[in-house]
PDB file of N, CA and C in Angstrom:
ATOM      1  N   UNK A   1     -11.700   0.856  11.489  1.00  0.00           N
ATOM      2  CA  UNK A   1     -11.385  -0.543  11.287  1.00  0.00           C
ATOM      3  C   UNK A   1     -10.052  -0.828  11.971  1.00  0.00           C
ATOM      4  N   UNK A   2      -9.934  -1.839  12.529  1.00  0.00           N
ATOM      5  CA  UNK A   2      -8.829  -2.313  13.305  1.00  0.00           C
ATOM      6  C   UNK A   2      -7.630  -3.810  12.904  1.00  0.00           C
ATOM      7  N   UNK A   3      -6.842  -3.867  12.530  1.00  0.00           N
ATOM      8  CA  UNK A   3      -6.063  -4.900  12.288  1.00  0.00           C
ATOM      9  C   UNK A   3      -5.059  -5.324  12.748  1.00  0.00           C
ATOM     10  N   UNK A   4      -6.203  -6.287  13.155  1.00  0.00           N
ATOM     11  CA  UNK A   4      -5.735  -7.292  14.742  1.00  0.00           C
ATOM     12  C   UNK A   4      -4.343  -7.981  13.964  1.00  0.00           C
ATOM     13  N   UNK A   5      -3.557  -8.525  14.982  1.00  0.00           N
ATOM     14  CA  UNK A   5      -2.576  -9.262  15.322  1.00  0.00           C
ATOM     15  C   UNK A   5      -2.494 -10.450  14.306  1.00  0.00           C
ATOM     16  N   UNK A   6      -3.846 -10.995  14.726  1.00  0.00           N
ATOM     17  CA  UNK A   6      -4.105 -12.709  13.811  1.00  0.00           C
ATOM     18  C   UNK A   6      -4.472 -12.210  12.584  1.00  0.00           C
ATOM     19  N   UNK A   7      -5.206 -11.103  12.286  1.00  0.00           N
ATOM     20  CA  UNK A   7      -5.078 -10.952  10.513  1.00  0.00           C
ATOM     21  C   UNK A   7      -3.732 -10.357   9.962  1.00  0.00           C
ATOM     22  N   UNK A   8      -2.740 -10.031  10.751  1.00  0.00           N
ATOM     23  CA  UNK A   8      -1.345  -9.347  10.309  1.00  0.00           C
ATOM     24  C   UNK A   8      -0.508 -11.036  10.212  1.00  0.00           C
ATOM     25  N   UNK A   9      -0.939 -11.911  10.644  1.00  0.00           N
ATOM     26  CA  UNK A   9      -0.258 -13.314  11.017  1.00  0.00           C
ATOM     27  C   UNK A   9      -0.633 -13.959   9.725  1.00  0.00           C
ATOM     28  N   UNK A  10      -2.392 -14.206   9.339  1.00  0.00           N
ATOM     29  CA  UNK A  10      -2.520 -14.277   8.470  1.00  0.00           C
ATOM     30  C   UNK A  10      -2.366 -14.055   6.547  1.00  0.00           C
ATOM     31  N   UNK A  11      -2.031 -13.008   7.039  1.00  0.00           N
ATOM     32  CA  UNK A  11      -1.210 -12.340   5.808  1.00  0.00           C
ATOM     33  C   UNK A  11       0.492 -12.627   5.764  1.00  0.00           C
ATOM     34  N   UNK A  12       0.661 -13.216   6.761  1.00  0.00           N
ATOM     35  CA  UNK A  12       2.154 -13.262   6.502  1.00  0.00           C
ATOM     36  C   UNK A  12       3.584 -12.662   6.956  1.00  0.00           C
ATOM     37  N   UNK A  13       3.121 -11.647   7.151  1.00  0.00           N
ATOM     38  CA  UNK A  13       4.288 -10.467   7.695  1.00  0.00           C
ATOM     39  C   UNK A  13       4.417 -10.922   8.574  1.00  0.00           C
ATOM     40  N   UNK A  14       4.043 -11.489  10.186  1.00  0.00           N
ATOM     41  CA  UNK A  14       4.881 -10.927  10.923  1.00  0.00           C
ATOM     42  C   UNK A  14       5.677 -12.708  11.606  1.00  0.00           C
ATOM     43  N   UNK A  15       5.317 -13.684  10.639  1.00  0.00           N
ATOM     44  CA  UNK A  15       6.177 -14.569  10.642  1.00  0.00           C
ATOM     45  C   UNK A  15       7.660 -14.698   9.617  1.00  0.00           C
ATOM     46  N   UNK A  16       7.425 -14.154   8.578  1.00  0.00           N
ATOM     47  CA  UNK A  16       8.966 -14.211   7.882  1.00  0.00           C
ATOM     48  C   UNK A  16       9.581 -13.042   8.569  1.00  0.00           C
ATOM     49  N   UNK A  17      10.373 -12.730   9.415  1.00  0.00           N
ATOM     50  CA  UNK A  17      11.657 -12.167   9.819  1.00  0.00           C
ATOM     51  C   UNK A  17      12.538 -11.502   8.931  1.00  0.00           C
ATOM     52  N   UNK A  18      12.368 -11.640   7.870  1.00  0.00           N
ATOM     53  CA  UNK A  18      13.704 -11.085   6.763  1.00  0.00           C
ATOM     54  C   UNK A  18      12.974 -10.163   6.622  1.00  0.00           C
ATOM     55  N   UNK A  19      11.060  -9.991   6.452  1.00  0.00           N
ATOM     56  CA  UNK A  19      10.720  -9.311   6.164  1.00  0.00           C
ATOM     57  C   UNK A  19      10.208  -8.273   6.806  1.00  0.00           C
ATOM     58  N   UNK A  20      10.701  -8.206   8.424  1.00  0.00           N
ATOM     59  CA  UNK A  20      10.771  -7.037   9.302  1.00  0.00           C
ATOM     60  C   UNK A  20       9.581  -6.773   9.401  1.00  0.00           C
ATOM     61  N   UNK A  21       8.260  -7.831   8.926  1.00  0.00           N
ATOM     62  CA  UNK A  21       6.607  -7.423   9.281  1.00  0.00           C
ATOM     63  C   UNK A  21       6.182  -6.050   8.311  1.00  0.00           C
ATOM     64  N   UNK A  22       7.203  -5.422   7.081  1.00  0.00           N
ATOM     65  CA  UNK A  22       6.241  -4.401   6.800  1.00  0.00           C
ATOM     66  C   UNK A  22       5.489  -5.076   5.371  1.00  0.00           C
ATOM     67  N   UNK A  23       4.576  -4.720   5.056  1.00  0.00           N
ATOM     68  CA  UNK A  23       3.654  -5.610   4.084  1.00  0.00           C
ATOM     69  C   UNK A  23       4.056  -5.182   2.491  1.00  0.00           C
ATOM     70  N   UNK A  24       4.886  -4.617   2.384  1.00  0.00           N
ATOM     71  CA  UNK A  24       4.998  -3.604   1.138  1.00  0.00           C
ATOM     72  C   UNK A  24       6.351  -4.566   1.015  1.00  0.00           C
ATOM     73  N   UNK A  25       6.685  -5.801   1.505  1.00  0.00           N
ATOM     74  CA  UNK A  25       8.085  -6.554   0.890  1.00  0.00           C
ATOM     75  C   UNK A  25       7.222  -7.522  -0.011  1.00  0.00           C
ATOM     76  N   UNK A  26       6.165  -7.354   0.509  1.00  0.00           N
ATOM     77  CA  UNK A  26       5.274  -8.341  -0.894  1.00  0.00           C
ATOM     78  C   UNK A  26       6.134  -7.851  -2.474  1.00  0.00           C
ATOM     79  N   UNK A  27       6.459  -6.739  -2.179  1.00  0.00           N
ATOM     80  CA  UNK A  27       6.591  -6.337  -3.531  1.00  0.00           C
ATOM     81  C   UNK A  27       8.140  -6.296  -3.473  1.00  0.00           C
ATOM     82  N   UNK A  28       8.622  -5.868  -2.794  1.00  0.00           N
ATOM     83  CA  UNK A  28      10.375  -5.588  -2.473  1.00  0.00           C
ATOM     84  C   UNK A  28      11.096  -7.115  -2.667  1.00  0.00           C
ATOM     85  N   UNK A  29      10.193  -7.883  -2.095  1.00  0.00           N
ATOM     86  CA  UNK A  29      10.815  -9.334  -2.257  1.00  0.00           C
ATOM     87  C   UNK A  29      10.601 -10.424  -3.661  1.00  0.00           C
ATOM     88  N   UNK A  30       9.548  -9.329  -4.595  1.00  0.00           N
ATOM     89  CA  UNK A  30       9.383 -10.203  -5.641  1.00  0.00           C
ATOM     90  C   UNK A  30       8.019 -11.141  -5.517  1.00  0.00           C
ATOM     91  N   UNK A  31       6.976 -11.304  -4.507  1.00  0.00           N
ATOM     92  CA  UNK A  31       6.123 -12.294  -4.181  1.00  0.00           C
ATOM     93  C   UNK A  31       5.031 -11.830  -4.674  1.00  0.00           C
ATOM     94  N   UNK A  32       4.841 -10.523  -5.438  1.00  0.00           N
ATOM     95  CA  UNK A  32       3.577 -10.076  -6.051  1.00  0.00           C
ATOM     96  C   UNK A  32       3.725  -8.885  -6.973  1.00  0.00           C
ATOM     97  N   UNK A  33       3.473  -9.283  -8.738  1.00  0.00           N
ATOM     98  CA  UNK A  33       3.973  -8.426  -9.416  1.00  0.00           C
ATOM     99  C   UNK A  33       3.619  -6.887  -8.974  1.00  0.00           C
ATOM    100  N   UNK A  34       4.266  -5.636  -9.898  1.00  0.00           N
ATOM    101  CA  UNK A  34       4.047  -4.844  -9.117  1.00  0.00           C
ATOM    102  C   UNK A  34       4.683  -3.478 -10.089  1.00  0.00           C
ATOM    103  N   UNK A  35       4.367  -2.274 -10.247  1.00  0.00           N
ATOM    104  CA  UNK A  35       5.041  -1.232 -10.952  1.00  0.00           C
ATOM    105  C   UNK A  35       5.970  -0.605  -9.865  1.00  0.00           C
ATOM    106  N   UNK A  36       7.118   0.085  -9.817  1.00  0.00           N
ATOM    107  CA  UNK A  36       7.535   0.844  -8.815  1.00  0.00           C
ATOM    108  C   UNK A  36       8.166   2.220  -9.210  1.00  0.00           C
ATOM    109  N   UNK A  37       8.722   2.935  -8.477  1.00  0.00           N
ATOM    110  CA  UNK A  37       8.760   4.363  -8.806  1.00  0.00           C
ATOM    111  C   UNK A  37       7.829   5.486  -9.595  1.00  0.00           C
ATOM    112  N   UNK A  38       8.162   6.052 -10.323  1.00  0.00           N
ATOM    113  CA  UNK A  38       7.447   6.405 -11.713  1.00  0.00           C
ATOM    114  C   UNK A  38       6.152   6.293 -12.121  1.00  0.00           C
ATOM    115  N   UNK A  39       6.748   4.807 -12.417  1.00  0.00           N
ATOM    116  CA  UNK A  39       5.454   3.865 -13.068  1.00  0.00           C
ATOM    117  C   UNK A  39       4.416   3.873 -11.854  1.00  0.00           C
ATOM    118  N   UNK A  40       4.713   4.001 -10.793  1.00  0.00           N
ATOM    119  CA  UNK A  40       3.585   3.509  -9.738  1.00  0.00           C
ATOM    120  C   UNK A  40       2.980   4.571  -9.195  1.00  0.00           C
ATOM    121  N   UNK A  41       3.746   5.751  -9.234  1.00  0.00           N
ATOM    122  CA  UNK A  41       3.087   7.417  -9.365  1.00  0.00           C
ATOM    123  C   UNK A  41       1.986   7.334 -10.209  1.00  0.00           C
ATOM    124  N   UNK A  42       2.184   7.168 -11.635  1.00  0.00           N
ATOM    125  CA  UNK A  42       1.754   7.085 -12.929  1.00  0.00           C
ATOM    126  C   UNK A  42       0.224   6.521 -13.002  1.00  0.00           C
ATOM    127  N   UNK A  43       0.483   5.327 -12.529  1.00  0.00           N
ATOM    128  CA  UNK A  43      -0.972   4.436 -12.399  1.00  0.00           C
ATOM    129  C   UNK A  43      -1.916   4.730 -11.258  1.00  0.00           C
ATOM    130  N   UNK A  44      -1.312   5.106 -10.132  1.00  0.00           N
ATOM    131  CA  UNK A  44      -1.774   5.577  -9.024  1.00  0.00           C
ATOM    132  C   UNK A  44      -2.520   6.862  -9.152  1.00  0.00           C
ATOM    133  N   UNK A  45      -2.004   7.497 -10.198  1.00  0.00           N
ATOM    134  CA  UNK A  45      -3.015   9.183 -10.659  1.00  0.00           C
ATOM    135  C   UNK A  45      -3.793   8.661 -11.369  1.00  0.00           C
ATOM    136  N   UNK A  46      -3.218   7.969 -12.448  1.00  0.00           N
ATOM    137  CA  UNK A  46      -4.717   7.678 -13.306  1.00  0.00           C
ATOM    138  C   UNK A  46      -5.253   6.633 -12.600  1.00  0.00           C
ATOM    139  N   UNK A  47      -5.355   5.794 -12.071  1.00  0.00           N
ATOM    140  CA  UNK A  47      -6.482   4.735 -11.244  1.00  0.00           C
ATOM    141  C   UNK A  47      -7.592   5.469 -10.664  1.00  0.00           C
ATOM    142  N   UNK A  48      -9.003   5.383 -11.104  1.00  0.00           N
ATOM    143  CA  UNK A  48     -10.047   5.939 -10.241  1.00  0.00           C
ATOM    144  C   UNK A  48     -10.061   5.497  -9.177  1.00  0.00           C
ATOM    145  N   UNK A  49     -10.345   5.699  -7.515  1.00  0.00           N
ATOM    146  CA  UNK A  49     -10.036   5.430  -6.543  1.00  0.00           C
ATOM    147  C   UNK A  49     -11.014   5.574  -6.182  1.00  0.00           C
ATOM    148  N   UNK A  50     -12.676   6.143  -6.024  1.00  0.00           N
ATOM    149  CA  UNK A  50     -13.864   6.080  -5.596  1.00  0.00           C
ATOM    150  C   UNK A  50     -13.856   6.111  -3.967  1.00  0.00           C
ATOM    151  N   UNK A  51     -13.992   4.255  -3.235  1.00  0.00           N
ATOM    152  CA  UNK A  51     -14.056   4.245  -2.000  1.00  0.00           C
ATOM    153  C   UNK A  51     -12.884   3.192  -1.485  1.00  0.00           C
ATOM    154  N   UNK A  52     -11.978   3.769  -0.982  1.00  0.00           N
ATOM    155  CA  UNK A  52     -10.395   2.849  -0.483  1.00  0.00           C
ATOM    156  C   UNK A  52     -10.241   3.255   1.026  1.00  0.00           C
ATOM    157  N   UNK A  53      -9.356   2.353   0.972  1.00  0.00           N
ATOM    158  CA  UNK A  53      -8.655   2.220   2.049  1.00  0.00           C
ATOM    159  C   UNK A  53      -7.277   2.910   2.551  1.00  0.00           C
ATOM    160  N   UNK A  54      -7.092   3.572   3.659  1.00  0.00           N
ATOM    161  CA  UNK A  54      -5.708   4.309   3.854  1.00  0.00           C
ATOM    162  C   UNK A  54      -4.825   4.146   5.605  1.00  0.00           C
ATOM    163  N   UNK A  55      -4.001   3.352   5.534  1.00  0.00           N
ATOM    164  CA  UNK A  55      -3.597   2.735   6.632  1.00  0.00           C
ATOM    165  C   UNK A  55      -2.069   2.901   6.848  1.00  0.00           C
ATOM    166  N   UNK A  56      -1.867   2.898   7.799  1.00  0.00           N
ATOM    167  CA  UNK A  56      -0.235   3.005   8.155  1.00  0.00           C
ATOM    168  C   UNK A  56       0.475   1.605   8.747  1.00  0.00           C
ATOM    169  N   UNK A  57       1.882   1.390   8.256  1.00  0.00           N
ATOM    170  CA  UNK A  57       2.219  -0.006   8.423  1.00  0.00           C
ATOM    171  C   UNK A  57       2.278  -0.093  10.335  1.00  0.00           C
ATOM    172  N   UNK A  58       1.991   1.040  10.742  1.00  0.00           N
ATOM    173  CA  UNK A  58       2.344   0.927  12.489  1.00  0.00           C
ATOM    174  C   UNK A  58       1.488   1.356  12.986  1.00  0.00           C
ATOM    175  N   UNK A  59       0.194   1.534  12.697  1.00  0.00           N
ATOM    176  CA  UNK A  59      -0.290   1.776  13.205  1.00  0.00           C
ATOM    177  C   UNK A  59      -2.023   0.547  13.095  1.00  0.00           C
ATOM    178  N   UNK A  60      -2.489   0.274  13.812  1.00  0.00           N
ATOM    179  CA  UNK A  60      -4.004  -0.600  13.980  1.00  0.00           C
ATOM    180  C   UNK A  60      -5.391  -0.321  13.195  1.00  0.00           C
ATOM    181  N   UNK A  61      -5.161   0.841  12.874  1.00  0.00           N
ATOM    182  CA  UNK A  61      -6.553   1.631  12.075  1.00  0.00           C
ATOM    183  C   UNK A  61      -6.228   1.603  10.482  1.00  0.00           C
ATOM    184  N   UNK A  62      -7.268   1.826  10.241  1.00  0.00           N
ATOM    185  CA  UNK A  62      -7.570   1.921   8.956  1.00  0.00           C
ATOM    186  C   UNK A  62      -8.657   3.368   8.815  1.00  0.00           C
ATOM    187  N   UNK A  63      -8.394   4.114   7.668  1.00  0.00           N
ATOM    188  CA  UNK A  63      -9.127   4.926   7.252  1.00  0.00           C
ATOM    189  C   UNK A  63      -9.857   4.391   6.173  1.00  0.00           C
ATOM    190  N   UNK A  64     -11.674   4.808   6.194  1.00  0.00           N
ATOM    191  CA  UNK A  64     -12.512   4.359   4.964  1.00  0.00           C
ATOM    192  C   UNK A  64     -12.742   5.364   4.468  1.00  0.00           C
ATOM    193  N   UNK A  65     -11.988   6.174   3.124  1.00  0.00           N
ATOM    194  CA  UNK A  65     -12.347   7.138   2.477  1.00  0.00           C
ATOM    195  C   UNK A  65     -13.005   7.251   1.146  1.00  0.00           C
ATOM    196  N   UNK A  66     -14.336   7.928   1.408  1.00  0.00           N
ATOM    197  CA  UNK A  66     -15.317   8.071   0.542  1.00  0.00           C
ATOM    198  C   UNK A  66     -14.775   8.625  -0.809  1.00  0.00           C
ATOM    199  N   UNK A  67     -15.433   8.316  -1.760  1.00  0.00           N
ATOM    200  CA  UNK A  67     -14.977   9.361  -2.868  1.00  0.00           C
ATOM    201  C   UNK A  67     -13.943  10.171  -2.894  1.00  0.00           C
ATOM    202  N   UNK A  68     -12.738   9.222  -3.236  1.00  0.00           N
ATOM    203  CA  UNK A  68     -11.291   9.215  -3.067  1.00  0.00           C
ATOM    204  C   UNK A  68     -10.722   9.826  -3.937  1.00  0.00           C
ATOM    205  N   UNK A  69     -11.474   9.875  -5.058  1.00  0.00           N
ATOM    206  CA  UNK A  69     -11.024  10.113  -6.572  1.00  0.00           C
ATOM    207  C   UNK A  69      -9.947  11.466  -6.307  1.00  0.00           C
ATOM    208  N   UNK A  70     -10.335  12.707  -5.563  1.00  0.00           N
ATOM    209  CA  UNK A  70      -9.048  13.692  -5.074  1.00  0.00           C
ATOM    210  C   UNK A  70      -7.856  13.749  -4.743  1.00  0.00           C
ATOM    211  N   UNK A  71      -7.744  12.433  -4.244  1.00  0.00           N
ATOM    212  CA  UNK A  71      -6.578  12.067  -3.357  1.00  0.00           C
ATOM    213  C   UNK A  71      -5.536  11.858  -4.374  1.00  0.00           C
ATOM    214  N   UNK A  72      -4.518  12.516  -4.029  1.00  0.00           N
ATOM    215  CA  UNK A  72      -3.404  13.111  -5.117  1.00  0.00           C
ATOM    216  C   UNK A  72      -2.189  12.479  -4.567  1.00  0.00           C
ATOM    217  N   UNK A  73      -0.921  12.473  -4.847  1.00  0.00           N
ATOM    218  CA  UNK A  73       0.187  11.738  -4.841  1.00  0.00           C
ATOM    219  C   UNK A  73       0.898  12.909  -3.808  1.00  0.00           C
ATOM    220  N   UNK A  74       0.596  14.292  -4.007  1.00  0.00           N
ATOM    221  CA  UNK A  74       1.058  15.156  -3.348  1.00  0.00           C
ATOM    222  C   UNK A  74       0.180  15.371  -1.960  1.00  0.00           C
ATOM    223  N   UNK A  75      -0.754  14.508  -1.919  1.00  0.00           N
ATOM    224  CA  UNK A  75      -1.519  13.666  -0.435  1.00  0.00           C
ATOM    225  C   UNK A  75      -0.704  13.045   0.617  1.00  0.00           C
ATOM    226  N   UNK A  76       0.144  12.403  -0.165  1.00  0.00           N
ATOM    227  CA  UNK A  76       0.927  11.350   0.333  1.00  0.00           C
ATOM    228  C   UNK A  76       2.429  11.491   0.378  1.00  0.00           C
ATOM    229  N   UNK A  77       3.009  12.769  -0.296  1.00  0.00           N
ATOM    230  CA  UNK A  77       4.290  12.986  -0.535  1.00  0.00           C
ATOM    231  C   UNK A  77       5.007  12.943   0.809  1.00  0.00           C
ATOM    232  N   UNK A  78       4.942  13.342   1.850  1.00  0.00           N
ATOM    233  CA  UNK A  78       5.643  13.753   3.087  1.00  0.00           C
ATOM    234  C   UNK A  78       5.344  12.089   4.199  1.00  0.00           C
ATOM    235  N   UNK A  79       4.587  11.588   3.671  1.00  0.00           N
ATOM    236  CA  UNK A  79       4.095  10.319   4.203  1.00  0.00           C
ATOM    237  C   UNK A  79       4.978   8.988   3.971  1.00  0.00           C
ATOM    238  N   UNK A  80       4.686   8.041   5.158  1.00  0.00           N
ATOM    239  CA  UNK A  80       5.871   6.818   4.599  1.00  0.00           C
ATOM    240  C   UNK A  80       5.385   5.641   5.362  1.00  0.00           C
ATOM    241  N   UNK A  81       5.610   4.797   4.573  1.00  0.00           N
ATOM    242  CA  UNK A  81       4.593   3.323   5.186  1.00  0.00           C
ATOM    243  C   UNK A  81       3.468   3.507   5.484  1.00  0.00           C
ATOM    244  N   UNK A  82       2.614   4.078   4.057  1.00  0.00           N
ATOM    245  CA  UNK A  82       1.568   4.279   4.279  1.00  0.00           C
ATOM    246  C   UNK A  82       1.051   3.490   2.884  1.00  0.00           C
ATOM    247  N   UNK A  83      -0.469   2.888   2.786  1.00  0.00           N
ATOM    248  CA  UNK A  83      -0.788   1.981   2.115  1.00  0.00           C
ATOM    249  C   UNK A  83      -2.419   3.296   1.609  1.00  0.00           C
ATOM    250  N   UNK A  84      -2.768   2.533   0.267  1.00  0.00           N
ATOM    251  CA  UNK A  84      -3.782   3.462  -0.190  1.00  0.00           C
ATOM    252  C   UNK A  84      -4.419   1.993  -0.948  1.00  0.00           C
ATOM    253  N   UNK A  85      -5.787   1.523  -0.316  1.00  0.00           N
ATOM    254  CA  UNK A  85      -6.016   0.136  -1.450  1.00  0.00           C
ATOM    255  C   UNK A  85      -7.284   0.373  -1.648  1.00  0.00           C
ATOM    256  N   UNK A  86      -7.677   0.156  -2.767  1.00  0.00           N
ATOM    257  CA  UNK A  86      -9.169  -0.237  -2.959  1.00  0.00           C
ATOM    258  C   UNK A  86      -9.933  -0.881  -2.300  1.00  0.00           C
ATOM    259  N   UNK A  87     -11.406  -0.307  -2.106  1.00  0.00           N
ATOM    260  CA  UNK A  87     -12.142  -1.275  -0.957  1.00  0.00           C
ATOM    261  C   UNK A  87     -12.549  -2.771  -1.771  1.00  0.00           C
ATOM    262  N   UNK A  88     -11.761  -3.073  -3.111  1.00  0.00           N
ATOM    263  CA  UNK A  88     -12.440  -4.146  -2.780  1.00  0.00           C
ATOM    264  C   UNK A  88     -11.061  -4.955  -3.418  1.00  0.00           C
ATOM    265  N   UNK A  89     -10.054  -4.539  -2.926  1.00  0.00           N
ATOM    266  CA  UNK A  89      -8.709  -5.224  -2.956  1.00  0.00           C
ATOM    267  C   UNK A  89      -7.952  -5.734  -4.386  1.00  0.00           C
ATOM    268  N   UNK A  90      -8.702  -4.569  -4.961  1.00  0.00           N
ATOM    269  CA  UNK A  90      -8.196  -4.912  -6.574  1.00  0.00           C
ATOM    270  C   UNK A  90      -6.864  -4.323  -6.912  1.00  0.00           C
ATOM    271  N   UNK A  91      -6.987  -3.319  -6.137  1.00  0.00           N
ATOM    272  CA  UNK A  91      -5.558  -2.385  -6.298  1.00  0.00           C
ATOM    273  C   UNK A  91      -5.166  -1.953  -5.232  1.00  0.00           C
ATOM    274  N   UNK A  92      -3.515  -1.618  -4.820  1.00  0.00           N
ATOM    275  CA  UNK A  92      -2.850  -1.095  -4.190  1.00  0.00           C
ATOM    276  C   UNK A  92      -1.845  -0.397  -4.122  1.00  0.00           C
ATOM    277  N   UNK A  93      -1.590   0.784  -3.615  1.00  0.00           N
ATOM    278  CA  UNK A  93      -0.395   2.331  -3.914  1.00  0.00           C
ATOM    279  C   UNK A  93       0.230   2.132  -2.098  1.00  0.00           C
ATOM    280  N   UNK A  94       1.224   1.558  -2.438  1.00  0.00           N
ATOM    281  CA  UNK A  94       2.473   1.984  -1.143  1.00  0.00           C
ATOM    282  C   UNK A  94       3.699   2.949  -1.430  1.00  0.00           C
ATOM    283  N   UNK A  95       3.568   4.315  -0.195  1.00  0.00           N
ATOM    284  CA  UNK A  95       4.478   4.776  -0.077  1.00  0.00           C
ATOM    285  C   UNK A  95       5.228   4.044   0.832  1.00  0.00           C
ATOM    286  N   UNK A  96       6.579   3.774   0.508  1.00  0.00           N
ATOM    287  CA  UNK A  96       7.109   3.089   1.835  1.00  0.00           C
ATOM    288  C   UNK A  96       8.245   4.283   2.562  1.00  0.00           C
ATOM    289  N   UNK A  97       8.825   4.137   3.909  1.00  0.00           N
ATOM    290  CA  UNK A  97      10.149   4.725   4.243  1.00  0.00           C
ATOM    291  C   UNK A  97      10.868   4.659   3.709  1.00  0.00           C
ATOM    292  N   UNK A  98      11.537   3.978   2.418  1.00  0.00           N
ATOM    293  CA  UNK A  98      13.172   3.808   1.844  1.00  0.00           C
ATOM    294  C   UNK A  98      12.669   4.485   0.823  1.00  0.00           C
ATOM    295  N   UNK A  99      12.057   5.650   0.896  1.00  0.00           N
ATOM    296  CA  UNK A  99      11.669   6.559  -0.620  1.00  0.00           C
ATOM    297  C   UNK A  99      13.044   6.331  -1.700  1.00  0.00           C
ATOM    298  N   UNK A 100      14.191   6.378  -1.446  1.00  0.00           N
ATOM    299  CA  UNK A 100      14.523   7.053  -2.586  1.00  0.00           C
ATOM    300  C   UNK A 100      15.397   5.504  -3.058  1.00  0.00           C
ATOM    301  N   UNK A 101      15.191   4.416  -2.284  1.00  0.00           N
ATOM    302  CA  UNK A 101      15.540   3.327  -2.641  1.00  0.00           C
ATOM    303  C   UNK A 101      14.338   1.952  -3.041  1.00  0.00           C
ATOM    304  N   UNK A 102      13.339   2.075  -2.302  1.00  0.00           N
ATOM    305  CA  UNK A 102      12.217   1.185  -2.472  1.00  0.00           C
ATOM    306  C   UNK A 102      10.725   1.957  -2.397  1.00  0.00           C
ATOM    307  N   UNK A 103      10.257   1.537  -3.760  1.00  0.00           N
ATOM    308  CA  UNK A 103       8.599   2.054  -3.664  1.00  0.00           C
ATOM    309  C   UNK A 103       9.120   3.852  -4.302  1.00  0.00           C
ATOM    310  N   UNK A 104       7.750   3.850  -4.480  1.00  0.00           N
ATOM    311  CA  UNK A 104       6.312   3.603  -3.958  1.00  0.00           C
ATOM    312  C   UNK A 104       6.262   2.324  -4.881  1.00  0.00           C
ATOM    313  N   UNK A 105       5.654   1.704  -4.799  1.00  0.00           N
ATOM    314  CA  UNK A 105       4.355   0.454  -5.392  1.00  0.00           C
ATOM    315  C   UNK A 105       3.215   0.915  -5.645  1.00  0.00           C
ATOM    316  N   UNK A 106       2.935   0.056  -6.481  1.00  0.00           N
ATOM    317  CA  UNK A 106       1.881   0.520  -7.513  1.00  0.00           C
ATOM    318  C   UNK A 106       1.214  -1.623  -7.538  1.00  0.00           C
ATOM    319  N   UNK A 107       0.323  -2.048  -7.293  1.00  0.00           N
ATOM    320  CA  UNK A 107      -0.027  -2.830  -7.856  1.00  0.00           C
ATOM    321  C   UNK A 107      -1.821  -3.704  -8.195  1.00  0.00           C
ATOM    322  N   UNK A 108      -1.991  -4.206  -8.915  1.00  0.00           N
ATOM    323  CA  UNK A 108      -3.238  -4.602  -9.583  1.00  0.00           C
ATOM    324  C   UNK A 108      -3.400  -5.515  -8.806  1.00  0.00           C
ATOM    325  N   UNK A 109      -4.863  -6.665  -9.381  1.00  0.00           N
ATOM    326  CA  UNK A 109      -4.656  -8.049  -9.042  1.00  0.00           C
ATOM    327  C   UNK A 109      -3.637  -8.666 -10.253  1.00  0.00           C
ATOM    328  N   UNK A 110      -4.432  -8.095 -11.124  1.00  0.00           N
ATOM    329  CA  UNK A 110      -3.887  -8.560 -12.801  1.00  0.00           C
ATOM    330  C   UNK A 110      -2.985  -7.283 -13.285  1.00  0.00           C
ATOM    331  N   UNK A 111      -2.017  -7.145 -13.177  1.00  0.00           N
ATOM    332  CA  UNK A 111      -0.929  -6.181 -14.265  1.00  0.00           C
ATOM    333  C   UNK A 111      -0.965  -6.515 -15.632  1.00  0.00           C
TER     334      UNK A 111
END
């Protein structure tokens, strides 16, 4: 899967400027509730994960991973600006780059 230009426009990022285009200020900026640190480890292990999504903020692709339910936090430990969402956009787990200052994220539709 590929994510074009006009759906990165559409979403927002890469017109606000403050927000440097990475998608995980949804949460850094307050615009979508959200668990972080800890808490977002926490929910992210226990959340069944089945069939999601796994994408990097720089990169165009998307991974569709089957029966996800394995995919562990220590998956993702060495990883950064990387997104983990449900295929059907109910939930979302961001590791971001400012590990030890912003994120991970953790968030629902409904918290």
């Amino acid at each position: 899967m590929v994510i074009s230009e006009r759906l990165k426009k559409k979403m927002c990022v890469l017109e606000i400027p403050i927000w440097g285009g990475y998608l995980w200020h949804l949460f850094s900026y307050n615009r979508k509730e959200y668990l972080e640190k800890s808490a977002a480890i926490h929910a992210f292990v226990k959340q069944p994960k089945g069939t999601c999504f796994l994408f990097y903020q720089h990169s165009n692709y998307a991974l569709r991973l089957e029966n996800a339910d394995k995919l562990t936090i220590q998956d993702l430990h060495d990883q950064s600006d990387v997104y983990v969402v449900s295929v059907d956009f109910s939930w979302t787990f961001v590791v971001t780059h400012e590990k030890d200052w912003l994120g991970p994220y953790f968030s629902r539709l409904t918290i």
